[in-house]
Protein backbone atom coordinates (compact mmCIF):
# COMPACT_ATOMS: atom_id res chain seq x y z
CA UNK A 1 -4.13 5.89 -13.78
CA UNK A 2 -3.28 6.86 -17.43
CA UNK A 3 -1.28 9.74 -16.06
CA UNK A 4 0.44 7.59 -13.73
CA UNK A 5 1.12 5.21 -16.72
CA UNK A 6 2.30 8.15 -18.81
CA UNK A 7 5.30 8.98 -15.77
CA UNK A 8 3.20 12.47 -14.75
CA UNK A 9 3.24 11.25 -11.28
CA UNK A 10 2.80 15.28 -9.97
CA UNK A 11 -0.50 15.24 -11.80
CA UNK A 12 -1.53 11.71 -11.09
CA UNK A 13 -1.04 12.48 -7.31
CA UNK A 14 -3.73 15.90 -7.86
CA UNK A 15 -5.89 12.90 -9.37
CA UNK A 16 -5.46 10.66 -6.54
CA UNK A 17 -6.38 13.18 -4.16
CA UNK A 18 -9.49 14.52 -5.77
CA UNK A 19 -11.05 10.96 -6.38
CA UNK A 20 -10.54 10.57 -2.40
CA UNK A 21 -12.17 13.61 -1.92
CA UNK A 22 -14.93 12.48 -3.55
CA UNK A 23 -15.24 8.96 -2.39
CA UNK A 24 -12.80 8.46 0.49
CA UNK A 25 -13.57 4.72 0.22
CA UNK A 26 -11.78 4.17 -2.93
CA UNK A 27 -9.30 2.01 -2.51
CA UNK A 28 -7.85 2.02 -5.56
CA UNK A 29 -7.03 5.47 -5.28
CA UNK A 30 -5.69 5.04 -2.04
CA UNK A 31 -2.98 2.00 -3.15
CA UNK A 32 -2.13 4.65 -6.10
CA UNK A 33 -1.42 7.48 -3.96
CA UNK A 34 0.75 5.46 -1.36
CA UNK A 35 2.23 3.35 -4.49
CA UNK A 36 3.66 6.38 -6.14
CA UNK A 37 4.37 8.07 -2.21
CA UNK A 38 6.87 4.85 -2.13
CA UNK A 39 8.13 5.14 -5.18
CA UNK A 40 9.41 7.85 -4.91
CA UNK A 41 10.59 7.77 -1.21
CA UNK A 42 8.41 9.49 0.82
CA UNK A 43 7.64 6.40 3.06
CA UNK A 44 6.13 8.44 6.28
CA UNK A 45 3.79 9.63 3.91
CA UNK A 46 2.88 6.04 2.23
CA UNK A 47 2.55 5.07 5.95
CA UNK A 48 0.41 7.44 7.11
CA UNK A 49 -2.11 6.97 3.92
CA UNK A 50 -1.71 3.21 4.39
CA UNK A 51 -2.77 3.24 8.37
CA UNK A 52 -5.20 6.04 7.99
CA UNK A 53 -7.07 4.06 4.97
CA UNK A 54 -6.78 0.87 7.04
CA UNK A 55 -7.52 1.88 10.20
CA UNK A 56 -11.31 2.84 9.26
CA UNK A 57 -12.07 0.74 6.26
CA UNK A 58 -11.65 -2.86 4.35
CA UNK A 59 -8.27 -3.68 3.31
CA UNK A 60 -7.80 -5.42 0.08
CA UNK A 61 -4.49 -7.58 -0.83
CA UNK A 62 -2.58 -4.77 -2.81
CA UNK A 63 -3.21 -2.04 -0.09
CA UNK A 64 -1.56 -4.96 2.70
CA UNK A 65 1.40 -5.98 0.74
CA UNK A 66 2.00 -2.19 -0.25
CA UNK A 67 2.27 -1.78 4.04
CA UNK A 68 4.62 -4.68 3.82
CA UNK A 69 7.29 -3.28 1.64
CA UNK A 70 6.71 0.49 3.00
CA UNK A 71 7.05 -0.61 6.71
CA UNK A 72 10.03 -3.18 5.09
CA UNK A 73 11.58 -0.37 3.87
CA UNK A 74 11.52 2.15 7.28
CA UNK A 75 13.12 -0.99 8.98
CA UNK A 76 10.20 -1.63 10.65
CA UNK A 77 10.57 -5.36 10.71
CA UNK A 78 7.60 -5.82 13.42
CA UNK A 79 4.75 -3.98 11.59
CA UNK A 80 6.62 -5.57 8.17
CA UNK A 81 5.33 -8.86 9.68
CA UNK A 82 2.52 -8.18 11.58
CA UNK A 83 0.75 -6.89 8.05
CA UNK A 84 2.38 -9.64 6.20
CA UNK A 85 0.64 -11.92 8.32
CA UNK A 86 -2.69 -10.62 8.02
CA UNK A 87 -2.25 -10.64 4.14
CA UNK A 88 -1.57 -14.13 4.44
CA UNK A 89 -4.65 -15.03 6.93
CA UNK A 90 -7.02 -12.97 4.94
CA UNK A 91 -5.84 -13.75 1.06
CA UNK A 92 -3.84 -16.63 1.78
CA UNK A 93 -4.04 -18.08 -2.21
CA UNK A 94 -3.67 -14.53 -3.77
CA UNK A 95 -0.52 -13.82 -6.18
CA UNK A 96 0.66 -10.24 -3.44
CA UNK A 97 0.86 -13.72 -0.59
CA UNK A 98 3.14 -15.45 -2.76
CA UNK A 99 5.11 -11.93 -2.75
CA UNK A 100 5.64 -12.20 0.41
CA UNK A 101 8.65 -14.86 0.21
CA UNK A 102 10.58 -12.53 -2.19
CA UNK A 103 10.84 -10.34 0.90
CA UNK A 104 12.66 -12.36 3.18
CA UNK A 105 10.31 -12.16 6.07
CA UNK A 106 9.33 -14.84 8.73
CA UNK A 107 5.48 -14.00 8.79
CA UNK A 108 5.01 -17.45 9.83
């Protein structure tokens, strides 16, 4: 996290990686990796972290609304929505919810 913080995304990702190596349940490392994967515009590969991570363990708010914008951003409207609605089922009073307006999309 510091060497995300610092800009040394290259290294940050190495970091990433390794603490998922380790404990492929963190989630935190997990949001970080696909977070910086989006940043800088390699959505298939935010997506494919995202789904694998969520297809076999608990989501958490930051890892759903981080789905939202990378499927947002592919022009995937339908999956856009159809994680935007489970972040607002599952942490319907949490600040990444009230996001979810900013987006423009009809979850509802």
């Amino acid at each position: 996290v510091c060497l995300r913080a610092e800009h040394h995304d290259a290294a940050a990702i190495k970091m990433f990686k390794a603490a998922l190596a380790i404990n492929p349940e963190f989630s935190g490392a997990v949001w970080e990796l696909a977070e910086l994967d989006y940043k800088h515009g390699r959505l298939k590969q935010a997506h494919s972290e995202l789904v694998q991570y969520l297809s076999t363990h608990h989501e958490t708010a930051n890892l759903l609304l981080l789905a939202v914008r990378v499927m947002h951003a592919q022009g995937d409207t339908l999956d856009a929505v159809l994680y935007a609605r489970r972040l607002q089922l599952d942490y319907p009073d949490s600040p990444q919810a009230r996001v979810l307006s900013t987006l423009g999309l009809n979850s509802g």
